[in-house]
PDB file of N, CA and C in Angstrom:
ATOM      1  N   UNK A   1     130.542 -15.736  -5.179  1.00  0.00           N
ATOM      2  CA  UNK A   1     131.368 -16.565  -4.323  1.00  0.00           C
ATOM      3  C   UNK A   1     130.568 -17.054  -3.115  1.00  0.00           C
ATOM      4  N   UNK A   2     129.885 -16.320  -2.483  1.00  0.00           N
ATOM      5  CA  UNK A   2     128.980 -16.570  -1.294  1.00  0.00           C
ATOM      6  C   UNK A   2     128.045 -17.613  -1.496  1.00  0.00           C
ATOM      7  N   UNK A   3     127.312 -17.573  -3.072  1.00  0.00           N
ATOM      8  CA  UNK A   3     126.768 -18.867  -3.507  1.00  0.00           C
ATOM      9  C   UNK A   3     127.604 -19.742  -3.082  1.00  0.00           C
ATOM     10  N   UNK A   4     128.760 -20.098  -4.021  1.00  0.00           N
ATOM     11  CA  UNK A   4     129.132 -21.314  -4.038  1.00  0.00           C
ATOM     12  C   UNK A   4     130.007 -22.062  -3.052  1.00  0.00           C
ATOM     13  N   UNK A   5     130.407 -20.805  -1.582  1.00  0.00           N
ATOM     14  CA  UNK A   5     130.368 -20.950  -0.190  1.00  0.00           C
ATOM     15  C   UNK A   5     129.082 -22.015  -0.029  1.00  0.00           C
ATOM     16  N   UNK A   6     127.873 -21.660   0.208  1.00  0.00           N
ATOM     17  CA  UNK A   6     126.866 -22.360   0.387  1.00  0.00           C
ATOM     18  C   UNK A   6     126.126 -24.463  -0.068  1.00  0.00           C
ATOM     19  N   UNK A   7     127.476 -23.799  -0.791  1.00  0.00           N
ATOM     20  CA  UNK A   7     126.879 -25.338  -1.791  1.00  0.00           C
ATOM     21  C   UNK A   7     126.940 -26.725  -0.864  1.00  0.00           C
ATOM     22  N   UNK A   8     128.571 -26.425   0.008  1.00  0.00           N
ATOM     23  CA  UNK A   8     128.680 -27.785   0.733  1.00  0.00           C
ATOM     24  C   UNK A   8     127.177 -28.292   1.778  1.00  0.00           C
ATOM     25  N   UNK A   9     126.659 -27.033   2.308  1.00  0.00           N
ATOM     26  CA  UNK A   9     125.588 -26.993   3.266  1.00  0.00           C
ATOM     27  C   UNK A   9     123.996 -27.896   2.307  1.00  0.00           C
ATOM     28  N   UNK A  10     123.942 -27.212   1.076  1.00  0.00           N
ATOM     29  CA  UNK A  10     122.961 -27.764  -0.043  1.00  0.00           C
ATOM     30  C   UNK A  10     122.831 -28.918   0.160  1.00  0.00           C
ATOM     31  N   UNK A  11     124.146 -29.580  -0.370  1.00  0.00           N
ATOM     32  CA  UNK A  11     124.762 -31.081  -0.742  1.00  0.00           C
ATOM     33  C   UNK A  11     124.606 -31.615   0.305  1.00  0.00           C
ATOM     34  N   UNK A  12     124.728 -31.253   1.550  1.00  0.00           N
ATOM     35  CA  UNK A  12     124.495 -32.215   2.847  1.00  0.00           C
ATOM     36  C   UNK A  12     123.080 -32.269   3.253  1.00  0.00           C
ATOM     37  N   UNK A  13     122.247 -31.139   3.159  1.00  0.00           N
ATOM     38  CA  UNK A  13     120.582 -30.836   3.360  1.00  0.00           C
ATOM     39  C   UNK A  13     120.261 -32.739   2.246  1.00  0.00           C
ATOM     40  N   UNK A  14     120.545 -32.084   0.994  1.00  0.00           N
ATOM     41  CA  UNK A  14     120.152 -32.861   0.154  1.00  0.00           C
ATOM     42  C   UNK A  14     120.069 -34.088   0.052  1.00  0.00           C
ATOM     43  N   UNK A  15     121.287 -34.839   0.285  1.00  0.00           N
ATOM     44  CA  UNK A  15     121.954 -36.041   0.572  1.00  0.00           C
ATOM     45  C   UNK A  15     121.265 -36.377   2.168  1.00  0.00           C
ATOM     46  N   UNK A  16     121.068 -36.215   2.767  1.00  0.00           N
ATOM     47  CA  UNK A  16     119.956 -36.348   4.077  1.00  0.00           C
ATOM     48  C   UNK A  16     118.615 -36.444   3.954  1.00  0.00           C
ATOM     49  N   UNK A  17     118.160 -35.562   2.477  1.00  0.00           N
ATOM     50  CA  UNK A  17     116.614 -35.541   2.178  1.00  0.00           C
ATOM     51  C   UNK A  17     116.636 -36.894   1.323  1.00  0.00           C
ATOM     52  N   UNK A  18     117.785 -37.251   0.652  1.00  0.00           N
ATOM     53  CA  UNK A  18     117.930 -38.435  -0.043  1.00  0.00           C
ATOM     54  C   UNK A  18     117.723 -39.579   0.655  1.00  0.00           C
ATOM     55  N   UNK A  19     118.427 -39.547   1.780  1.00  0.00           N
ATOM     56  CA  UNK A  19     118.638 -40.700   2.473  1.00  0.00           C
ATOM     57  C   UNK A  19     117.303 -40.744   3.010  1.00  0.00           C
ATOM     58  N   UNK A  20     116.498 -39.554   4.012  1.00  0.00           N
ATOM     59  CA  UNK A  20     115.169 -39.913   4.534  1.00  0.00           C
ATOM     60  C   UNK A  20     114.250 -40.653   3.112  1.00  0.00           C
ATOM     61  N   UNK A  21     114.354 -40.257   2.099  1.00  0.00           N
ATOM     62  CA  UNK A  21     113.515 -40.561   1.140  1.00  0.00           C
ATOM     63  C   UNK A  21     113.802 -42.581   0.589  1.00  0.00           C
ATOM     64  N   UNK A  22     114.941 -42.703   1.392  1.00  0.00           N
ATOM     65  CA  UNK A  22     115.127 -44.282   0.575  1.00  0.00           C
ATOM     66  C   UNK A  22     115.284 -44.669   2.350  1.00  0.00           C
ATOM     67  N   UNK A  23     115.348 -44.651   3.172  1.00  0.00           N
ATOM     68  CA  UNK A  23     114.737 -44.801   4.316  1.00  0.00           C
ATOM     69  C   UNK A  23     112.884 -45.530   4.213  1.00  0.00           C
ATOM     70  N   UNK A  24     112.527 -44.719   3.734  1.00  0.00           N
ATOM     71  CA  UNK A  24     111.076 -44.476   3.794  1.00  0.00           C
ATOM     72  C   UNK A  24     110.841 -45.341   2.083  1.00  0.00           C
ATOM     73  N   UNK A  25     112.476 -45.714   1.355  1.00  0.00           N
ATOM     74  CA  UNK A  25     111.320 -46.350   0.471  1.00  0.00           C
ATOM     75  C   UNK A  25     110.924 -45.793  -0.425  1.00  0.00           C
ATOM     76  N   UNK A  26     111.012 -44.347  -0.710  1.00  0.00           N
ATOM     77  CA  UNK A  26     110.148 -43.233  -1.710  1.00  0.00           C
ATOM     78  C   UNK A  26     111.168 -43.315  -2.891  1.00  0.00           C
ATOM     79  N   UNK A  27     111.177 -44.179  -3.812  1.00  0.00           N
ATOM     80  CA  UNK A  27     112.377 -44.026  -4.609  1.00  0.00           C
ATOM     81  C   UNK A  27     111.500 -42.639  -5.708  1.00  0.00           C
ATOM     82  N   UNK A  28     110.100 -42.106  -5.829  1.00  0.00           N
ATOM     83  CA  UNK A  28     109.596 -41.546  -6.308  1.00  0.00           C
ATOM     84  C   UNK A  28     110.212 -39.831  -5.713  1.00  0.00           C
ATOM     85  N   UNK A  29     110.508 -40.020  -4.895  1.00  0.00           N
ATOM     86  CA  UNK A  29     110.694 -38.934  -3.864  1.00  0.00           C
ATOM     87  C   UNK A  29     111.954 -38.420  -4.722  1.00  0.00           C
ATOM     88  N   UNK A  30     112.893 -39.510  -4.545  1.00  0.00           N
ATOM     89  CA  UNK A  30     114.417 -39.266  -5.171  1.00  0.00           C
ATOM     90  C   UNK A  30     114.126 -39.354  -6.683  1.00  0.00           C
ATOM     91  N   UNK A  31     113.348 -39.841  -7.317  1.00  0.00           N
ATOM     92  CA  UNK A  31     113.877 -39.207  -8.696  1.00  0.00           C
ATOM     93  C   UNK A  31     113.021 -37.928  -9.073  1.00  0.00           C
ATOM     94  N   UNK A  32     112.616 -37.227  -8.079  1.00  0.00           N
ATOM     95  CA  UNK A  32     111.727 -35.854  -8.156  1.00  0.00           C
ATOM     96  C   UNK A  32     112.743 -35.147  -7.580  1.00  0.00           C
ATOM     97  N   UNK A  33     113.907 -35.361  -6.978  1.00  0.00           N
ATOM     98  CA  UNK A  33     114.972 -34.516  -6.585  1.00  0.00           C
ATOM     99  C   UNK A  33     116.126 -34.274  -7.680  1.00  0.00           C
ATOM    100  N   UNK A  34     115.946 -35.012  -8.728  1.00  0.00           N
ATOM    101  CA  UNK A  34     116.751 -35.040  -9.743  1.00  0.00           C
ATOM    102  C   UNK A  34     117.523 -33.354 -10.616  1.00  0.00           C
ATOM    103  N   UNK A  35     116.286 -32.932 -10.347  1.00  0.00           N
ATOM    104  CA  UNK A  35     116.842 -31.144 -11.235  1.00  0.00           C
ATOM    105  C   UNK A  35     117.970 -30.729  -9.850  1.00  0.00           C
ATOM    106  N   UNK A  36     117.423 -30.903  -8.290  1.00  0.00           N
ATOM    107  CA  UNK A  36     118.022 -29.996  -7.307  1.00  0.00           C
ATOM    108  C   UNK A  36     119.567 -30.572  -7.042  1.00  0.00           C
ATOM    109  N   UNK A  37     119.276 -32.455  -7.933  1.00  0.00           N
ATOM    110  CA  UNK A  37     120.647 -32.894  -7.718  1.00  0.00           C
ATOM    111  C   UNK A  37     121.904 -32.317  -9.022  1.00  0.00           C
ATOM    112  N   UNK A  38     121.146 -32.165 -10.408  1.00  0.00           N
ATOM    113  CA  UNK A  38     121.676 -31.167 -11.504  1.00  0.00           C
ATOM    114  C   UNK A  38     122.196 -30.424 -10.564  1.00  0.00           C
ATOM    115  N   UNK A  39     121.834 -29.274 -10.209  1.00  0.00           N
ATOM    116  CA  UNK A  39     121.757 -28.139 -10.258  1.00  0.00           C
ATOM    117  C   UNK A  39     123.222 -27.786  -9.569  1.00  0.00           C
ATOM    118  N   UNK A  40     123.390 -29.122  -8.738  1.00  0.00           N
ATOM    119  CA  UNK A  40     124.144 -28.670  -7.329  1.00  0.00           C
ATOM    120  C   UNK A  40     125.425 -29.291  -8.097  1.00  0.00           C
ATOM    121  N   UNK A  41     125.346 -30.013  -8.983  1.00  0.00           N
ATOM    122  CA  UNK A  41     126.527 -31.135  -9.769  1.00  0.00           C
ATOM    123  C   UNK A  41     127.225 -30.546 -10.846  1.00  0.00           C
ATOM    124  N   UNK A  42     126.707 -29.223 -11.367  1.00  0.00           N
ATOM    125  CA  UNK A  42     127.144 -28.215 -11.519  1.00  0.00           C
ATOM    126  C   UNK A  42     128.266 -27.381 -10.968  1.00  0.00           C
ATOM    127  N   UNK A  43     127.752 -26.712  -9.421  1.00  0.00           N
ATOM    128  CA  UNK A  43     128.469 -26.668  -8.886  1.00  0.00           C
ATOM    129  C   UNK A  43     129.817 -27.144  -8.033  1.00  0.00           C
ATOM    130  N   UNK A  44     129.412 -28.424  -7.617  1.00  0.00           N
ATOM    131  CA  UNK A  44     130.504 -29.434  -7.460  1.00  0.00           C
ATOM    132  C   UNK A  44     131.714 -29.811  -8.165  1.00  0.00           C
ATOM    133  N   UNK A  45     131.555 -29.351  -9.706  1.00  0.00           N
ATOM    134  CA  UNK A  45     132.122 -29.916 -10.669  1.00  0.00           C
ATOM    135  C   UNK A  45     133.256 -28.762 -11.344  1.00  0.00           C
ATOM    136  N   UNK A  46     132.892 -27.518 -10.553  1.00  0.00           N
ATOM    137  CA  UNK A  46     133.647 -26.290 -10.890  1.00  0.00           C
ATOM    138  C   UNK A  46     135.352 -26.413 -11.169  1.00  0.00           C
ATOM    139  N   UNK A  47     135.635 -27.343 -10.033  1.00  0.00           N
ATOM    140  CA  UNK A  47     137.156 -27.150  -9.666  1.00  0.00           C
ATOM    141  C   UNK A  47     137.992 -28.293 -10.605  1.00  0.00           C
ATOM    142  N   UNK A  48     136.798 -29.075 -11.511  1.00  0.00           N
ATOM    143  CA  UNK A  48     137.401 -30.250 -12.048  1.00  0.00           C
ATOM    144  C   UNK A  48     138.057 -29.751 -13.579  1.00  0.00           C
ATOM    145  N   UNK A  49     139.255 -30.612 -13.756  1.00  0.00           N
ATOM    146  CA  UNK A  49     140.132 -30.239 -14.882  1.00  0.00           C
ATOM    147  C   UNK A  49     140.922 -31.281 -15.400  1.00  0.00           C
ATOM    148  N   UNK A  50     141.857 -30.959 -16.499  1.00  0.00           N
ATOM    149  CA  UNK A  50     142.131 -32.189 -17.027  1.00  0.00           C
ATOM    150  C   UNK A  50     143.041 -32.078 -16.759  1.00  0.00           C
ATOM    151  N   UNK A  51     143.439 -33.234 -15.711  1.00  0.00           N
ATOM    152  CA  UNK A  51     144.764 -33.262 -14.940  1.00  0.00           C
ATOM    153  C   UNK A  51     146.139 -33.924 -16.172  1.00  0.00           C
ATOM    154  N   UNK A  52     145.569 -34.947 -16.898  1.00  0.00           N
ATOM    155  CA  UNK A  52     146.170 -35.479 -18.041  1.00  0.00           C
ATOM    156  C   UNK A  52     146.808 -34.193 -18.615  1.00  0.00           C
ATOM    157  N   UNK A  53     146.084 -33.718 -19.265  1.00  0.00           N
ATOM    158  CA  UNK A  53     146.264 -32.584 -20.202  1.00  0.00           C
ATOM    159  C   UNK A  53     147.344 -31.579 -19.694  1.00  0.00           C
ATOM    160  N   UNK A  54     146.748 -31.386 -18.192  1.00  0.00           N
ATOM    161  CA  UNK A  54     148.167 -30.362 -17.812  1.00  0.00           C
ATOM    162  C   UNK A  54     149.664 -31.375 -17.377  1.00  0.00           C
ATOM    163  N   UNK A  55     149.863 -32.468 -16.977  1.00  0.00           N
ATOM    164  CA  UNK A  55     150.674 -33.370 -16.899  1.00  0.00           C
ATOM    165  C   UNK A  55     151.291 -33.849 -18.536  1.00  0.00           C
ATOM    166  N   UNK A  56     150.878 -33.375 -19.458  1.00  0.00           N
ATOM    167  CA  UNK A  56     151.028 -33.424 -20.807  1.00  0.00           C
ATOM    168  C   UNK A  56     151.578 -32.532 -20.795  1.00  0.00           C
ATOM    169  N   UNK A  57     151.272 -31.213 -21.030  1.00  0.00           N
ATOM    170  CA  UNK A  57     152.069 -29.993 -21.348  1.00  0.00           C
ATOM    171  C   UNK A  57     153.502 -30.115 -20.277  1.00  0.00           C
ATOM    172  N   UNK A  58     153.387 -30.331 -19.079  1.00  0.00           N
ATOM    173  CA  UNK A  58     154.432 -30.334 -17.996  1.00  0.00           C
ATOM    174  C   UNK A  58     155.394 -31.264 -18.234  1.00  0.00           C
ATOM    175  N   UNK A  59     155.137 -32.056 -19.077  1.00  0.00           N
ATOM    176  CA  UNK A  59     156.129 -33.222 -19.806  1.00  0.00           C
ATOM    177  C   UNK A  59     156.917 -32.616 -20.868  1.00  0.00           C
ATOM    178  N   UNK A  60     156.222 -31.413 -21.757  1.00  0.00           N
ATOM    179  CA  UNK A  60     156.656 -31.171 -23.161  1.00  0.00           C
ATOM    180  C   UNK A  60     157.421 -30.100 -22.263  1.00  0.00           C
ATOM    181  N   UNK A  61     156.907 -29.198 -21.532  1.00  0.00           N
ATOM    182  CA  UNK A  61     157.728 -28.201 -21.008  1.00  0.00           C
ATOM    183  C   UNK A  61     159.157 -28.463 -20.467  1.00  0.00           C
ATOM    184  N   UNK A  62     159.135 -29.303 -19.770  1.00  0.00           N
ATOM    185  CA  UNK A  62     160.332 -30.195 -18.771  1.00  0.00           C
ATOM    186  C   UNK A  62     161.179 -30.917 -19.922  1.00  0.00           C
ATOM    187  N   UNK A  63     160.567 -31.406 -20.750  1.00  0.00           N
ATOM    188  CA  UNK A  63     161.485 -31.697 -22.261  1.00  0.00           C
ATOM    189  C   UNK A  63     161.927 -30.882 -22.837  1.00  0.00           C
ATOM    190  N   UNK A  64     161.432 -29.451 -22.915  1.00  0.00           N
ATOM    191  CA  UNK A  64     162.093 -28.349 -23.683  1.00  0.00           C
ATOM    192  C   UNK A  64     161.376 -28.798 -24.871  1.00  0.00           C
ATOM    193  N   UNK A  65     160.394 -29.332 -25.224  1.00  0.00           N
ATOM    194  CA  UNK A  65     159.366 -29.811 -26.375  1.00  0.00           C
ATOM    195  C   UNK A  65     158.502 -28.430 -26.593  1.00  0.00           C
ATOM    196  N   UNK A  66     159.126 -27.353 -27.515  1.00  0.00           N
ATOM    197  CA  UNK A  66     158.177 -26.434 -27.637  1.00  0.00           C
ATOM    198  C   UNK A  66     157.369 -26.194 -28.360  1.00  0.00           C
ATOM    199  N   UNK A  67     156.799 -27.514 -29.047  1.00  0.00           N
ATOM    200  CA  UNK A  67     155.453 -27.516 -29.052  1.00  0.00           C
ATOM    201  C   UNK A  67     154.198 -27.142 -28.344  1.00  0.00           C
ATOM    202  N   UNK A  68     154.249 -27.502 -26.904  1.00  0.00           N
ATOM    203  CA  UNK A  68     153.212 -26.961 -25.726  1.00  0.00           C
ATOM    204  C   UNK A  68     153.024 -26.044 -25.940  1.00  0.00           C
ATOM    205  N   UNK A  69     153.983 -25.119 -26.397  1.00  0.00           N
ATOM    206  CA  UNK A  69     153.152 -23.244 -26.408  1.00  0.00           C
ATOM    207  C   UNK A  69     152.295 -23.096 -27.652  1.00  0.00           C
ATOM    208  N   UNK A  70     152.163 -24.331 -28.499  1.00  0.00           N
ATOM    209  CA  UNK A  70     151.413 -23.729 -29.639  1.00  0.00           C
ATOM    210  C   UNK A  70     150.398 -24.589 -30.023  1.00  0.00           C
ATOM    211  N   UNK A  71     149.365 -25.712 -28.808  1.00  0.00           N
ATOM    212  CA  UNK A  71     148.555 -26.653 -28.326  1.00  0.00           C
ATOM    213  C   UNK A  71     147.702 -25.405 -28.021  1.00  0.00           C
TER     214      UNK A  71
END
C-alpha cells in the first residue's frame, strides 16, 4: 500500500522530467522514459473497471432478471 501511496509523487517527478525534456526539445529523452512511464500506468490503472458491466448487472438486478447471478 505504501508503494502505491507513492505513485501520485512518481507521476508528478515524471511528468516534470517530461516536460523539462520537450522544453529542451529532447524528444530522445522522452522516448527513453517510456518503461518508467509503463511502469507507473500500471499503477494508475489499478482502480479502473467496467463501469458498463456493473451498470449491466444493476439493470438485471433492479429487473429482478436473475440471470445476473449466473454471468
Amino acid at each position: 500500500m505504501a508503494r502505491r501511496d507513492a505513485v501520485p509523487s512518481h507521476v508528478e517527478d515524471l511528468l516534470e522530467d517530461i516536460q523539462a525534456d520537450l522544453d529542451a526539445n529532447d524528444i530522445e529523452a522522452v522516448r527513453n522514459r517510456r518503461e518508467d512511464i509503463e511502469a507507473l500506468r500500471e499503477w494508475l490503472t489499478l482502480d479502473e473497471f467496467d463501469r458498463r458491466g456493473v451498470n449491466r448487472r444493476l439493470k438485471q438486478y433492479a429487473t429482478h432478471d436473475e440471470s445476473w447471478m449466473w454471468q
